[in-house]
PDB file of N, CA and C in Angstrom:
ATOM      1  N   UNK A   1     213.433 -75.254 111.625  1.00  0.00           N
ATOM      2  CA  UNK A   1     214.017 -73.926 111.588  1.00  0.00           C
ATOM      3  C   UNK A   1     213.183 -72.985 112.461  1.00  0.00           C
ATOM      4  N   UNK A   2     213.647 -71.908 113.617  1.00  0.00           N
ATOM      5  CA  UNK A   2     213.476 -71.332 114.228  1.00  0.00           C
ATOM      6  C   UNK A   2     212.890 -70.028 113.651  1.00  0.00           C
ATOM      7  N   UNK A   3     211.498 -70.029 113.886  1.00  0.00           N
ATOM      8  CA  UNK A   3     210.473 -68.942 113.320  1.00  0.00           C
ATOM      9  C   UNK A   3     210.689 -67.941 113.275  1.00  0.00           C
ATOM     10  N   UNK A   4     211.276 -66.563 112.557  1.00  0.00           N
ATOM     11  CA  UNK A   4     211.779 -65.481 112.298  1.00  0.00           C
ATOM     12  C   UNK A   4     210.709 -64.005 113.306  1.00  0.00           C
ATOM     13  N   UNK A   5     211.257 -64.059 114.491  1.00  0.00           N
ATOM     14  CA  UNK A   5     210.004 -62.683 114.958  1.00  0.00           C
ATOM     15  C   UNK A   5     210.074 -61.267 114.777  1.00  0.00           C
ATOM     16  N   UNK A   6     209.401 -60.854 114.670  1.00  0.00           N
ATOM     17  CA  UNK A   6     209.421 -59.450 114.293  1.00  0.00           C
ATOM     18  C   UNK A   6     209.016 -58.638 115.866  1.00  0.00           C
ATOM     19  N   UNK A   7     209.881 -57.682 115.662  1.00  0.00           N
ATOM     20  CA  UNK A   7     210.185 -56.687 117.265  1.00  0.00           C
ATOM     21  C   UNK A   7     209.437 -55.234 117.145  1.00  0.00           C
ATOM     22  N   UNK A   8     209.185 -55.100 115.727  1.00  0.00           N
ATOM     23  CA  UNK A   8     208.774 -53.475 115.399  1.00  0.00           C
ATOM     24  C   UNK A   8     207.943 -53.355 113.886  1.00  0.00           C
ATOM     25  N   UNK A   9     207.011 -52.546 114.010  1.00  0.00           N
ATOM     26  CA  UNK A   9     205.966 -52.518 113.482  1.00  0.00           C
ATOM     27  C   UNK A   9     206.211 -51.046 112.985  1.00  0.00           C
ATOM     28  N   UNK A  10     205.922 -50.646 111.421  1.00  0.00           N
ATOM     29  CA  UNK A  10     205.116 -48.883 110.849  1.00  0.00           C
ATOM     30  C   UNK A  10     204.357 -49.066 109.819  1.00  0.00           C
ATOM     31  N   UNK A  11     203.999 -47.826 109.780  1.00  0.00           N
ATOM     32  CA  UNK A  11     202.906 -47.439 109.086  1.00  0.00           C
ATOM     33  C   UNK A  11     202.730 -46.611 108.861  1.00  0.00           C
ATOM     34  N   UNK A  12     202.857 -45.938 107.421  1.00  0.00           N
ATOM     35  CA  UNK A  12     203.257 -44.651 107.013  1.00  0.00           C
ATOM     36  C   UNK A  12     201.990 -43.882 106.357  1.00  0.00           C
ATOM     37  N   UNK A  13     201.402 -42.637 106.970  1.00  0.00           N
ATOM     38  CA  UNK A  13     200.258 -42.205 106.247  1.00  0.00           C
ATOM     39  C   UNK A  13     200.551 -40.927 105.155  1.00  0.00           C
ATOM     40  N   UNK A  14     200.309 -41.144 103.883  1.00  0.00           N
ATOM     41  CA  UNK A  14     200.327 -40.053 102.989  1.00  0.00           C
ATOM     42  C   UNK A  14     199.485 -38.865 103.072  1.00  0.00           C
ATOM     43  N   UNK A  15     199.636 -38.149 102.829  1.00  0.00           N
ATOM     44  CA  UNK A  15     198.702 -36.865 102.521  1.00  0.00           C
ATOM     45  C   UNK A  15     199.124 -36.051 101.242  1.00  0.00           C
ATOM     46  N   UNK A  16     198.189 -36.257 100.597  1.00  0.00           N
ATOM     47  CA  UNK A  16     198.748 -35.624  99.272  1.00  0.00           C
ATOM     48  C   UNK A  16     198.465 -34.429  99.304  1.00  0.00           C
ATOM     49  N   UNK A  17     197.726 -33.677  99.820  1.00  0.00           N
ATOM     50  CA  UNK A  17     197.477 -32.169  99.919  1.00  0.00           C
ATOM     51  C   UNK A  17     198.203 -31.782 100.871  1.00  0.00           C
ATOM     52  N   UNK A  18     199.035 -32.594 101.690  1.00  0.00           N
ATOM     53  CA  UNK A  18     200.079 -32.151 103.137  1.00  0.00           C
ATOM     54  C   UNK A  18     198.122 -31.778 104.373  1.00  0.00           C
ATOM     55  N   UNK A  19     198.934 -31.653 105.581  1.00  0.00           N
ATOM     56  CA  UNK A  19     198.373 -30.956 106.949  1.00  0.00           C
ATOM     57  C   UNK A  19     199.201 -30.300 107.703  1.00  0.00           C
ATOM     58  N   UNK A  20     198.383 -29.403 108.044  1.00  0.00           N
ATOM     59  CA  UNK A  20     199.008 -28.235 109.280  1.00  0.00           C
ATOM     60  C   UNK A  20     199.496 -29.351 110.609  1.00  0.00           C
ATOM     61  N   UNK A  21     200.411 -28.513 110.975  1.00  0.00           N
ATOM     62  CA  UNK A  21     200.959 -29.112 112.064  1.00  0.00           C
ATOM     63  C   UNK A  21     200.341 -29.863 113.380  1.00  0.00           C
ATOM     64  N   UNK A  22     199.259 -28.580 113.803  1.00  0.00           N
ATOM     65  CA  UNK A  22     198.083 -28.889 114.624  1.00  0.00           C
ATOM     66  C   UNK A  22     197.423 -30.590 114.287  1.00  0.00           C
ATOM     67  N   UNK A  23     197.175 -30.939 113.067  1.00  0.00           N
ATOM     68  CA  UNK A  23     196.490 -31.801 112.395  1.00  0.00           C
ATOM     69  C   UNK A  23     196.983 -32.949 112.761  1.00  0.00           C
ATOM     70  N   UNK A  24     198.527 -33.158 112.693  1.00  0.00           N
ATOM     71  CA  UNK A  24     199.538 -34.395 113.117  1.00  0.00           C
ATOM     72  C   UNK A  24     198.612 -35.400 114.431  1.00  0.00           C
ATOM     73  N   UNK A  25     198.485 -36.308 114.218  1.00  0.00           N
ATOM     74  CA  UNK A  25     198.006 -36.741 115.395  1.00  0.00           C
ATOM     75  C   UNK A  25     199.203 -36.816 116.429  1.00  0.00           C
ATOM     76  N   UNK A  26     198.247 -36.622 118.022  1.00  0.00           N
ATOM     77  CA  UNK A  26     200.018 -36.846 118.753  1.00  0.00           C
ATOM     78  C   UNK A  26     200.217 -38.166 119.173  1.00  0.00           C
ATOM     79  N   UNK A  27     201.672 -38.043 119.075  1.00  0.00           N
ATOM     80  CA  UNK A  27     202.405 -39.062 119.429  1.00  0.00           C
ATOM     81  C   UNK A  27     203.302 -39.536 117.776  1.00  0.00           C
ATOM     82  N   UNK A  28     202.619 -39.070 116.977  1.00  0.00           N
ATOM     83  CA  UNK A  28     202.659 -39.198 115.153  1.00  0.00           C
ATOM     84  C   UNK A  28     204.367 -38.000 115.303  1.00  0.00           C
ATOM     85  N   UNK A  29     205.139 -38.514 114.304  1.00  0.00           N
ATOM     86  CA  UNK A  29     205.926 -37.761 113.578  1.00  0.00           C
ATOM     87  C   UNK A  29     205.374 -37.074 111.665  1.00  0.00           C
ATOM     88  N   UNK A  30     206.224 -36.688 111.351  1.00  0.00           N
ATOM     89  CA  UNK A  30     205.862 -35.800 110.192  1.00  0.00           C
ATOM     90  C   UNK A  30     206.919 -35.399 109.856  1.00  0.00           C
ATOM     91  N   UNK A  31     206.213 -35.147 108.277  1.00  0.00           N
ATOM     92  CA  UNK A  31     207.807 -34.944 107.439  1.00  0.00           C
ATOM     93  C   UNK A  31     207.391 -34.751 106.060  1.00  0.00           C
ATOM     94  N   UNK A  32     208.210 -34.496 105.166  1.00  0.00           N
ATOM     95  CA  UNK A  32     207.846 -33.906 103.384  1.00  0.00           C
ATOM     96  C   UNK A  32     208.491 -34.990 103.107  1.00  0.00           C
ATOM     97  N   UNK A  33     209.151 -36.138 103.429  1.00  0.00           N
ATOM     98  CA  UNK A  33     209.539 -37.102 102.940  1.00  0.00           C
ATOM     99  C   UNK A  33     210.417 -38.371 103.782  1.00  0.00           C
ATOM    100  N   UNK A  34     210.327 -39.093 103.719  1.00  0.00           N
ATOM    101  CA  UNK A  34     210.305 -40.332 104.757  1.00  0.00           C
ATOM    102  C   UNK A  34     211.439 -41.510 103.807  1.00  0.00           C
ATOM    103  N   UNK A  35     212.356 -42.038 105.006  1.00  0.00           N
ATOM    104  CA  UNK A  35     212.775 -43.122 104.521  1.00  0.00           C
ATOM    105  C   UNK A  35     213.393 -43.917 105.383  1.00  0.00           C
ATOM    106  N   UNK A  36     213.310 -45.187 104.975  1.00  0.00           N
ATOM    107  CA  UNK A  36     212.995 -46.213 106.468  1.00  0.00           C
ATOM    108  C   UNK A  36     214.192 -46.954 105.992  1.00  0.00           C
ATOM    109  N   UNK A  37     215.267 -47.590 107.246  1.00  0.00           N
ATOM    110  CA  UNK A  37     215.995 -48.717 106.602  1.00  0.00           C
ATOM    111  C   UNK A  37     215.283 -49.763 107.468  1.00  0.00           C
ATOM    112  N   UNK A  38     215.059 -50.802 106.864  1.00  0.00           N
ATOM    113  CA  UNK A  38     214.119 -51.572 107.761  1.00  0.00           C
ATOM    114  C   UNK A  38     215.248 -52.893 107.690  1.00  0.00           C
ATOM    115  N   UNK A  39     215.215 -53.158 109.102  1.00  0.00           N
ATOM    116  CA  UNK A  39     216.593 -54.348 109.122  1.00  0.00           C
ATOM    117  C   UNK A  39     216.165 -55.397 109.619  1.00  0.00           C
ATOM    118  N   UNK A  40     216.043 -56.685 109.100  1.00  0.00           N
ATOM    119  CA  UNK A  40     215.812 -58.085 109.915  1.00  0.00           C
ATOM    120  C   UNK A  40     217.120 -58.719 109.889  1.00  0.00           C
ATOM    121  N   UNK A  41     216.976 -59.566 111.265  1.00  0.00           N
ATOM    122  CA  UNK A  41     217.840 -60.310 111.606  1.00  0.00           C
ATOM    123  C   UNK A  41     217.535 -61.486 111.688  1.00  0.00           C
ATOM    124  N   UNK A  42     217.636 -62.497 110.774  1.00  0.00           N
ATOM    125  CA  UNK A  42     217.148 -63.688 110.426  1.00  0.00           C
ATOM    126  C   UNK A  42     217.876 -64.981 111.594  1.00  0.00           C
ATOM    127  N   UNK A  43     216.908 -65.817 112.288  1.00  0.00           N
ATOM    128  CA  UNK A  43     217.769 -66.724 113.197  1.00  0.00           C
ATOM    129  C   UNK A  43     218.743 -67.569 112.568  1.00  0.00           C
ATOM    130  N   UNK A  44     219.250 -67.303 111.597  1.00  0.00           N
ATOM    131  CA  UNK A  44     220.471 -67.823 111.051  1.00  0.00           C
ATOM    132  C   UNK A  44     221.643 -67.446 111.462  1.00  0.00           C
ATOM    133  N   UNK A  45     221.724 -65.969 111.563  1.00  0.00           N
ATOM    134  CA  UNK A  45     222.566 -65.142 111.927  1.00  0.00           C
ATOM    135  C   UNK A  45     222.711 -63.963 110.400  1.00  0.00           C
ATOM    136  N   UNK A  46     222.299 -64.489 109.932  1.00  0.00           N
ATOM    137  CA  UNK A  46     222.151 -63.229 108.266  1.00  0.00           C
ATOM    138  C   UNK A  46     221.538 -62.103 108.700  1.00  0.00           C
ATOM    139  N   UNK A  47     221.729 -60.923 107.585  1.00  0.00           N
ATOM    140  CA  UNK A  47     221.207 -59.408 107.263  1.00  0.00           C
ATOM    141  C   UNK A  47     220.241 -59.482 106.468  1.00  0.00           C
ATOM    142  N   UNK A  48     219.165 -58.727 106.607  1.00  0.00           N
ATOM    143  CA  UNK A  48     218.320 -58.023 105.721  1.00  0.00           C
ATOM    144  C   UNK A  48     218.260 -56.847 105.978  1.00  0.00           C
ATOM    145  N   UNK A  49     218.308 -56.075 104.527  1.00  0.00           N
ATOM    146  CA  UNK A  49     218.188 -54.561 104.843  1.00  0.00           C
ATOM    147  C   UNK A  49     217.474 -54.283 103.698  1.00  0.00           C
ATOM    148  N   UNK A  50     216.547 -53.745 104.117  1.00  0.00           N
ATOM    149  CA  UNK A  50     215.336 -52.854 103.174  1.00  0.00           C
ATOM    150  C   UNK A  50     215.234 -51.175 103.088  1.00  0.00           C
ATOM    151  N   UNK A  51     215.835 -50.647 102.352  1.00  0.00           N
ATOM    152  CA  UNK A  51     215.621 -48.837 102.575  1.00  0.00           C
ATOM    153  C   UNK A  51     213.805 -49.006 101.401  1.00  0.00           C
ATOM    154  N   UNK A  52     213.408 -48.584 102.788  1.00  0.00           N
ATOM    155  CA  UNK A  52     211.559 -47.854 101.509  1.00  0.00           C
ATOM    156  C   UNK A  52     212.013 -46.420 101.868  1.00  0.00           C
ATOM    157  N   UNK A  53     211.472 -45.712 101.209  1.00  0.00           N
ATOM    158  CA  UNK A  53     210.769 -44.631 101.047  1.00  0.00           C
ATOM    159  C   UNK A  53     209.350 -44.074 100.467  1.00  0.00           C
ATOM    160  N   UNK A  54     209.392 -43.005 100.938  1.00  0.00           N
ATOM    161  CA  UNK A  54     208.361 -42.149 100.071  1.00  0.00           C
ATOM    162  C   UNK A  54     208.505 -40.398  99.860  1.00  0.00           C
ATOM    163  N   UNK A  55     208.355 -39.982  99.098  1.00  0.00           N
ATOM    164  CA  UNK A  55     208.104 -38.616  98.883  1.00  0.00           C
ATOM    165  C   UNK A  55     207.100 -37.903  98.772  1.00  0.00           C
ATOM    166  N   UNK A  56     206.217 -37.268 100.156  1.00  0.00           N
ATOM    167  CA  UNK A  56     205.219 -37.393 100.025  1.00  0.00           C
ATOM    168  C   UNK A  56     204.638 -35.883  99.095  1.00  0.00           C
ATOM    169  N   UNK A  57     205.588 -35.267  98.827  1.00  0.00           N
ATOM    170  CA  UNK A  57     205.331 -34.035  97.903  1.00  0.00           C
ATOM    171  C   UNK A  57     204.522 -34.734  96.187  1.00  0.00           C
ATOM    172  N   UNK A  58     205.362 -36.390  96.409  1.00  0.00           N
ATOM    173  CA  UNK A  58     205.292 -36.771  94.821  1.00  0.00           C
ATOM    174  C   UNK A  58     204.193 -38.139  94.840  1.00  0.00           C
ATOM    175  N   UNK A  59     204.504 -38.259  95.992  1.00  0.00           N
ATOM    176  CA  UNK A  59     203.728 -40.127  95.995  1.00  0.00           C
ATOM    177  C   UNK A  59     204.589 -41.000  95.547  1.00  0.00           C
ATOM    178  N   UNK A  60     205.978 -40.791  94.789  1.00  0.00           N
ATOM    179  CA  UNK A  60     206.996 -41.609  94.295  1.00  0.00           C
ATOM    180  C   UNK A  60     207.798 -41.491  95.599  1.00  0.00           C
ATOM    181  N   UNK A  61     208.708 -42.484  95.312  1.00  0.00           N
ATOM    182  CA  UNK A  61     209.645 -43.255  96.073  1.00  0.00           C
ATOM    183  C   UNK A  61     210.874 -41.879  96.323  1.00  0.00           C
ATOM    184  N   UNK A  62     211.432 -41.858  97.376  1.00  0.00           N
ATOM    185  CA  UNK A  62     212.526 -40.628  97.357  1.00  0.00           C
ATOM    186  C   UNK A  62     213.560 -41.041  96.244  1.00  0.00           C
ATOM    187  N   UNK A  63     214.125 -39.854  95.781  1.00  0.00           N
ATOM    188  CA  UNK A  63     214.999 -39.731  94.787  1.00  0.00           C
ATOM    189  C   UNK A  63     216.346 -40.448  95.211  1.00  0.00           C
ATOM    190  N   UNK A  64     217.249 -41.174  93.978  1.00  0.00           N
ATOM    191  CA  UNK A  64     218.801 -41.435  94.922  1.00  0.00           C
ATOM    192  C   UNK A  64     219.545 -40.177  94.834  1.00  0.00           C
ATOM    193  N   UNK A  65     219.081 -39.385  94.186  1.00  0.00           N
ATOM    194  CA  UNK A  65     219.905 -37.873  94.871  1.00  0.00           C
ATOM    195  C   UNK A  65     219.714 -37.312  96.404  1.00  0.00           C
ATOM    196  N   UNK A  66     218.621 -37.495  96.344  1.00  0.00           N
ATOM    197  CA  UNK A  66     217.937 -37.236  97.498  1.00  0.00           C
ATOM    198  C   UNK A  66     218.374 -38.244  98.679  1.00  0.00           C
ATOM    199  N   UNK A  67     218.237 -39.688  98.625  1.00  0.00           N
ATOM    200  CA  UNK A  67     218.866 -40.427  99.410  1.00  0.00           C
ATOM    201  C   UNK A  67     220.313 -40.290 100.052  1.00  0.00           C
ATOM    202  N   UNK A  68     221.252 -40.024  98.742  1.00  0.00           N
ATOM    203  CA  UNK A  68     222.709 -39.558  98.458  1.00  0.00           C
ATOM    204  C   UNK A  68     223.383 -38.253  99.506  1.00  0.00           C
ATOM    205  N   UNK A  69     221.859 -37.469  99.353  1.00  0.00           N
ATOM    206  CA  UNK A  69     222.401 -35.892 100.282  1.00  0.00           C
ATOM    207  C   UNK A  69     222.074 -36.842 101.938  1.00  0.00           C
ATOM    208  N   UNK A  70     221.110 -37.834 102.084  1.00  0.00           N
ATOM    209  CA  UNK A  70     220.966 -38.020 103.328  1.00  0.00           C
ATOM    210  C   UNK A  70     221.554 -39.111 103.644  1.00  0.00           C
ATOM    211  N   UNK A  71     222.396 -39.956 103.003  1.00  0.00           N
ATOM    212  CA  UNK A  71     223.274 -40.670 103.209  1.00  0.00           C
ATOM    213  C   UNK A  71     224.512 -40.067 103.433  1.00  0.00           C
ATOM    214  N   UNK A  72     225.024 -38.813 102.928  1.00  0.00           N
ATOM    215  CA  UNK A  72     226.531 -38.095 102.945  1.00  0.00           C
ATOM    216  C   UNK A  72     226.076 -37.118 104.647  1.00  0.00           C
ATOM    217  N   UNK A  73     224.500 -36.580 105.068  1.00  0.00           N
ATOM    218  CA  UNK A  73     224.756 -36.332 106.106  1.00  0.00           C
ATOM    219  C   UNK A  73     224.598 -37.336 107.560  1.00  0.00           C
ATOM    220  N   UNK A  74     224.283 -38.878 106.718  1.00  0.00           N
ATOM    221  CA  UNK A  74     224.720 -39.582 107.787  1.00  0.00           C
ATOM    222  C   UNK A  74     225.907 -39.561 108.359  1.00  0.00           C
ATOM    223  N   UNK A  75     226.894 -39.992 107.264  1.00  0.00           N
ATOM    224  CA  UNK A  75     228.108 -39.789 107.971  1.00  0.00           C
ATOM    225  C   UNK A  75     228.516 -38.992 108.257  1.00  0.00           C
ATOM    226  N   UNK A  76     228.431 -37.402 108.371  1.00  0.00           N
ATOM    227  CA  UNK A  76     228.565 -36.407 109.057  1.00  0.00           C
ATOM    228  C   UNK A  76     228.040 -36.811 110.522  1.00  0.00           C
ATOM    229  N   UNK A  77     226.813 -37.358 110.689  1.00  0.00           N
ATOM    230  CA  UNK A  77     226.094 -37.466 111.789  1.00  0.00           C
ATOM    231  C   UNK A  77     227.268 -38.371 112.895  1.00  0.00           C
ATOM    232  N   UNK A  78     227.359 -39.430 111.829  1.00  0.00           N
ATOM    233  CA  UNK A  78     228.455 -40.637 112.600  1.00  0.00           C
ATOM    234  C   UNK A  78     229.864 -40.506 112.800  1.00  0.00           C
ATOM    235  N   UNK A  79     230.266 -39.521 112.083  1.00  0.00           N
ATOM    236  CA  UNK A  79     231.799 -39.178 112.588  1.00  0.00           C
ATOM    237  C   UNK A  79     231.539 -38.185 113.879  1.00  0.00           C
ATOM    238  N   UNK A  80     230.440 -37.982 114.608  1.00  0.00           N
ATOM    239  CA  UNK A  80     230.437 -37.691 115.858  1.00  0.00           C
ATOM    240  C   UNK A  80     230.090 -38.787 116.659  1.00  0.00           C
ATOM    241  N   UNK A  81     229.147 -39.715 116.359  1.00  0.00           N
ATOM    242  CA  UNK A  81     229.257 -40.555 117.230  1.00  0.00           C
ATOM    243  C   UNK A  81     229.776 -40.965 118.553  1.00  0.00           C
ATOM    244  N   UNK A  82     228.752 -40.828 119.340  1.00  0.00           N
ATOM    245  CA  UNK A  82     230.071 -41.380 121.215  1.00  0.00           C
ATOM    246  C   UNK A  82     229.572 -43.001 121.171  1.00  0.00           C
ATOM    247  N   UNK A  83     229.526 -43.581 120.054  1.00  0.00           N
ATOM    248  CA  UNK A  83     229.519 -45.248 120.551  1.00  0.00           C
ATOM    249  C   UNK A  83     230.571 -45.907 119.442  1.00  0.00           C
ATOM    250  N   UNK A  84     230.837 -45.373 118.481  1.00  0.00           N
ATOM    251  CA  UNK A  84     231.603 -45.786 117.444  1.00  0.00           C
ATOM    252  C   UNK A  84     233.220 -45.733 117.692  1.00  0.00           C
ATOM    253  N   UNK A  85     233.772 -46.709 117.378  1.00  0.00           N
ATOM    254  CA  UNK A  85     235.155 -46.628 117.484  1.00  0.00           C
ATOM    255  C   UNK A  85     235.725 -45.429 117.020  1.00  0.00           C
ATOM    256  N   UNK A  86     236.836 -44.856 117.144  1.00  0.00           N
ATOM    257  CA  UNK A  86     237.917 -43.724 116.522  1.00  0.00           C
ATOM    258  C   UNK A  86     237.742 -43.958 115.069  1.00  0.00           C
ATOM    259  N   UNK A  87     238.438 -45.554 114.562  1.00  0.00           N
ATOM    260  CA  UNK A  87     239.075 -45.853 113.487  1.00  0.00           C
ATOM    261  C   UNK A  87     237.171 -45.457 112.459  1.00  0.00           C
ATOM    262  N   UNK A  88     236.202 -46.246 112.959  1.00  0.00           N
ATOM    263  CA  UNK A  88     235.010 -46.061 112.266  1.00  0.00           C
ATOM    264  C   UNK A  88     234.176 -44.599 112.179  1.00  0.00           C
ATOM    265  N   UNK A  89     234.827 -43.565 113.000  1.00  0.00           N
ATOM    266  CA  UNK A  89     234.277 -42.148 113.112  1.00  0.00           C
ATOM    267  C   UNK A  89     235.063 -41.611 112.042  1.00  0.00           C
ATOM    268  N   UNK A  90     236.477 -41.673 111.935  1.00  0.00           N
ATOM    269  CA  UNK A  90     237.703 -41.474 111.122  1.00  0.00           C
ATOM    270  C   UNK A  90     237.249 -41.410 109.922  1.00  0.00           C
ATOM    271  N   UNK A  91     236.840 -42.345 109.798  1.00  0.00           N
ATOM    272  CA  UNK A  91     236.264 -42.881 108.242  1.00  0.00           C
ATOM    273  C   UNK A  91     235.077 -42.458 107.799  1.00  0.00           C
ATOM    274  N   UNK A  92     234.123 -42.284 108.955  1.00  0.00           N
ATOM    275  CA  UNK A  92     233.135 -40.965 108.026  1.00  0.00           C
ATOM    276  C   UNK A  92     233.370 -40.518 108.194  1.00  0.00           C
ATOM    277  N   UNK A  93     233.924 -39.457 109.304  1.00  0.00           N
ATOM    278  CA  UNK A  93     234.195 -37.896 108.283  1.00  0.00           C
ATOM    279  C   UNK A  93     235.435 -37.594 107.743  1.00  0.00           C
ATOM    280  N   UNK A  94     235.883 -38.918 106.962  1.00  0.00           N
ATOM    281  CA  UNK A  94     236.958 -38.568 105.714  1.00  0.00           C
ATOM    282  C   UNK A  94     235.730 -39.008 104.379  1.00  0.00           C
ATOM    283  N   UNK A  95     234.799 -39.454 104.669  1.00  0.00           N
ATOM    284  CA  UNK A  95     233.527 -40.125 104.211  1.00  0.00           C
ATOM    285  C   UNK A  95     233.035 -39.062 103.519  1.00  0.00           C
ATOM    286  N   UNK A  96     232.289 -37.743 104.704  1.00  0.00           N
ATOM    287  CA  UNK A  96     231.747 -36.653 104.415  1.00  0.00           C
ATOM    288  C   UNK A  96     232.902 -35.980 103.879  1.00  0.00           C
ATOM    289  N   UNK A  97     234.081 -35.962 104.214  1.00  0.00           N
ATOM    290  CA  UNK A  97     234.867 -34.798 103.688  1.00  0.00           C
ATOM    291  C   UNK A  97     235.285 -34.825 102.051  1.00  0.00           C
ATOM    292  N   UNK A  98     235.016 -36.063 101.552  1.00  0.00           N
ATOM    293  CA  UNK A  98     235.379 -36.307 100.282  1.00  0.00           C
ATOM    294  C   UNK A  98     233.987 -36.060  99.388  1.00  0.00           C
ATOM    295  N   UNK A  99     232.598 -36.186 100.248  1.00  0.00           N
ATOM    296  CA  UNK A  99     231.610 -35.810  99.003  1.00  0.00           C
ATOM    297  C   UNK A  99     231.543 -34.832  98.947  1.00  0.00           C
ATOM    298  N   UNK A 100     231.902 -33.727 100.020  1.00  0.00           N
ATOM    299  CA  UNK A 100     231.646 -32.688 100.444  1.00  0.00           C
ATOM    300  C   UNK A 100     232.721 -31.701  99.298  1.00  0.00           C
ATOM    301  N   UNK A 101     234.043 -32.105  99.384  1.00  0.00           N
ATOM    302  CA  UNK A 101     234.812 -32.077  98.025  1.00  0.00           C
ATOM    303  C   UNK A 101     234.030 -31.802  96.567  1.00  0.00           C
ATOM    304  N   UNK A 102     233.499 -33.185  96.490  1.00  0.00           N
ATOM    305  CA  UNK A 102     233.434 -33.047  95.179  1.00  0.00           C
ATOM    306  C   UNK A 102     231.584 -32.297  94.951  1.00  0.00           C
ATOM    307  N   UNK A 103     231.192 -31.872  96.090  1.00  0.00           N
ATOM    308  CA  UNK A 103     229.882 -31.322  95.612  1.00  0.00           C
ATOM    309  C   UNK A 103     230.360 -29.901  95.425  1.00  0.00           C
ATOM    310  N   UNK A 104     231.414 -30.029  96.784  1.00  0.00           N
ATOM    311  CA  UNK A 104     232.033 -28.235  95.864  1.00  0.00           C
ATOM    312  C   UNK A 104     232.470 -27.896  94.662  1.00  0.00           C
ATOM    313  N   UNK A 105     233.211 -29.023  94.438  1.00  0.00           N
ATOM    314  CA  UNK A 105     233.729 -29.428  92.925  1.00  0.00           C
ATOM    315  C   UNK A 105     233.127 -28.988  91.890  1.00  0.00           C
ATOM    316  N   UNK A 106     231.925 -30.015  91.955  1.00  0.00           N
ATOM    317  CA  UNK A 106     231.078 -29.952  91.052  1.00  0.00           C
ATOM    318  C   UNK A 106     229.852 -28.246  90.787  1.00  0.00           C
ATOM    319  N   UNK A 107     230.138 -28.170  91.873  1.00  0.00           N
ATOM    320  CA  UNK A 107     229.499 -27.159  91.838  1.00  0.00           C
ATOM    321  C   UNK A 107     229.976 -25.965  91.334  1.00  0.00           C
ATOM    322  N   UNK A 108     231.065 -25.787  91.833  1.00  0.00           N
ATOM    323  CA  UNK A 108     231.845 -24.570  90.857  1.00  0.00           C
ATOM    324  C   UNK A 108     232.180 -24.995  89.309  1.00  0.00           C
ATOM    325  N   UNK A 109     232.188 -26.312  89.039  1.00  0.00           N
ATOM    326  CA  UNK A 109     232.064 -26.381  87.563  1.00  0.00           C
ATOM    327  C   UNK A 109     230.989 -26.025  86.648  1.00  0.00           C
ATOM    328  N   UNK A 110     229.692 -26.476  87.650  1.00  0.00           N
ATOM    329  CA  UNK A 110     228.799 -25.416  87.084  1.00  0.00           C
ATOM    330  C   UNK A 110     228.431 -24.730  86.864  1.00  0.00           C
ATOM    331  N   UNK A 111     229.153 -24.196  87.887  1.00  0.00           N
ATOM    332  CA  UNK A 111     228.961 -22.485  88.041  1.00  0.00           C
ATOM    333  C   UNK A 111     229.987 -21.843  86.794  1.00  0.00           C
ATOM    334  N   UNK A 112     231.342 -22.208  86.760  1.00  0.00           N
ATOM    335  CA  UNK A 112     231.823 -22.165  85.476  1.00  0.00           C
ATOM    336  C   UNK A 112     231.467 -22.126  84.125  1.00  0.00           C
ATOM    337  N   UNK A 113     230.860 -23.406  84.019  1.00  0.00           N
ATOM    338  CA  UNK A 113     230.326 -23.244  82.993  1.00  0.00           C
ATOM    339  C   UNK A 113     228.770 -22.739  82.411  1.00  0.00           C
ATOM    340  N   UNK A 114     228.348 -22.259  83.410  1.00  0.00           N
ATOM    341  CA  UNK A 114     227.083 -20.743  82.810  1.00  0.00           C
ATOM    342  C   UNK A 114     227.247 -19.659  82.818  1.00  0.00           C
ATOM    343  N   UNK A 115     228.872 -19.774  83.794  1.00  0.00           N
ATOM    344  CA  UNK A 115     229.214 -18.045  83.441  1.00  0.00           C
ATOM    345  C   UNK A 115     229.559 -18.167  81.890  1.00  0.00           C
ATOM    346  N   UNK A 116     230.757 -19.067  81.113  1.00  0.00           N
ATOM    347  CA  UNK A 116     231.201 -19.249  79.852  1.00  0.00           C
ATOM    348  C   UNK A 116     229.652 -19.082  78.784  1.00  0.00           C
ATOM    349  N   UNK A 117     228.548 -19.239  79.115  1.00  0.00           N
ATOM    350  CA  UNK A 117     227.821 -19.524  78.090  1.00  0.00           C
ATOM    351  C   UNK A 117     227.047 -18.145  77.918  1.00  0.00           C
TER     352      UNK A 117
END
C-alpha cells in the first residue's frame, strides 16, 4: 500500500493573556479564535476531514454555536463563488437564506417573549 504524504503542515500558538498586534510575529496570522478543517486524501481515493479548533479567549475547543454562525457565513461566502457551479451557489444561498430565516425567527421570539414577561 502506497504511503500516505502529507503536503501541509500548522501549528497553532495560544496566548492566554492575548498580544498586541505589533507582537504577532511576521508572516504569523492572528485571531480570538481559530478553526482548521484539516483534509487528507488517502491513496485509496477516500476523505478525511478533521475540523480542530480552539478558542483562544477560553483554551476550550470553539463552541458549535460558534462553528454554526461560521458555517452559515460560509455559505454566504460560497453562494458567491466564481469557481462553483450555478446549481451549487443556488444552494447556498438558499442555504444562508433559510438560517438566516430562522435566526430572525428565533430571534423575534425572543424578543417576544421578554417583552410578555
Amino acid at each position: 500500500m502506497e504511503e500516505n504524504k502529507y503536503f501541509v503542515t500548522y501549528n497553532l500558538t495560544s496566548h492566554p493573556d492575548g498580544i498586541a498586534r505589533e507582537q504577532v510575529p511576521e508572516g504569523d496570522g492572528a485571531a480570538t479564535a481559530v478553526a482548521i478543517l484539516s483534509m487528507i486524501y488517502p491513496p485509496d481515493g477516500s476523505f478525511s476531514l478533521l475540523v480542530a479548533s480552539l478558542d483562544g479567549r477560553t483554551g476550550e475547543t470553539v463552541s458549535d454555536k460558534e462553528l454554526w454562525k461560521v458555517w452559515t457565513l460560509m455559505a454566504k461566502e460560497l453562494s458567491n463563488s466564481a469557481t462553483l457551479s450555478p446549481n451549487k451557489k443556488e444552494l447556498c444561498a438558499l442555504t444562508f437564506d433559510i438560517m438566516r430565516q430562522g435566526i430572525l425567527s428565533a430571534m423575534g421570539e425572543s424578543k417576544a417573549a421578554h417583552e410578555h414577561t
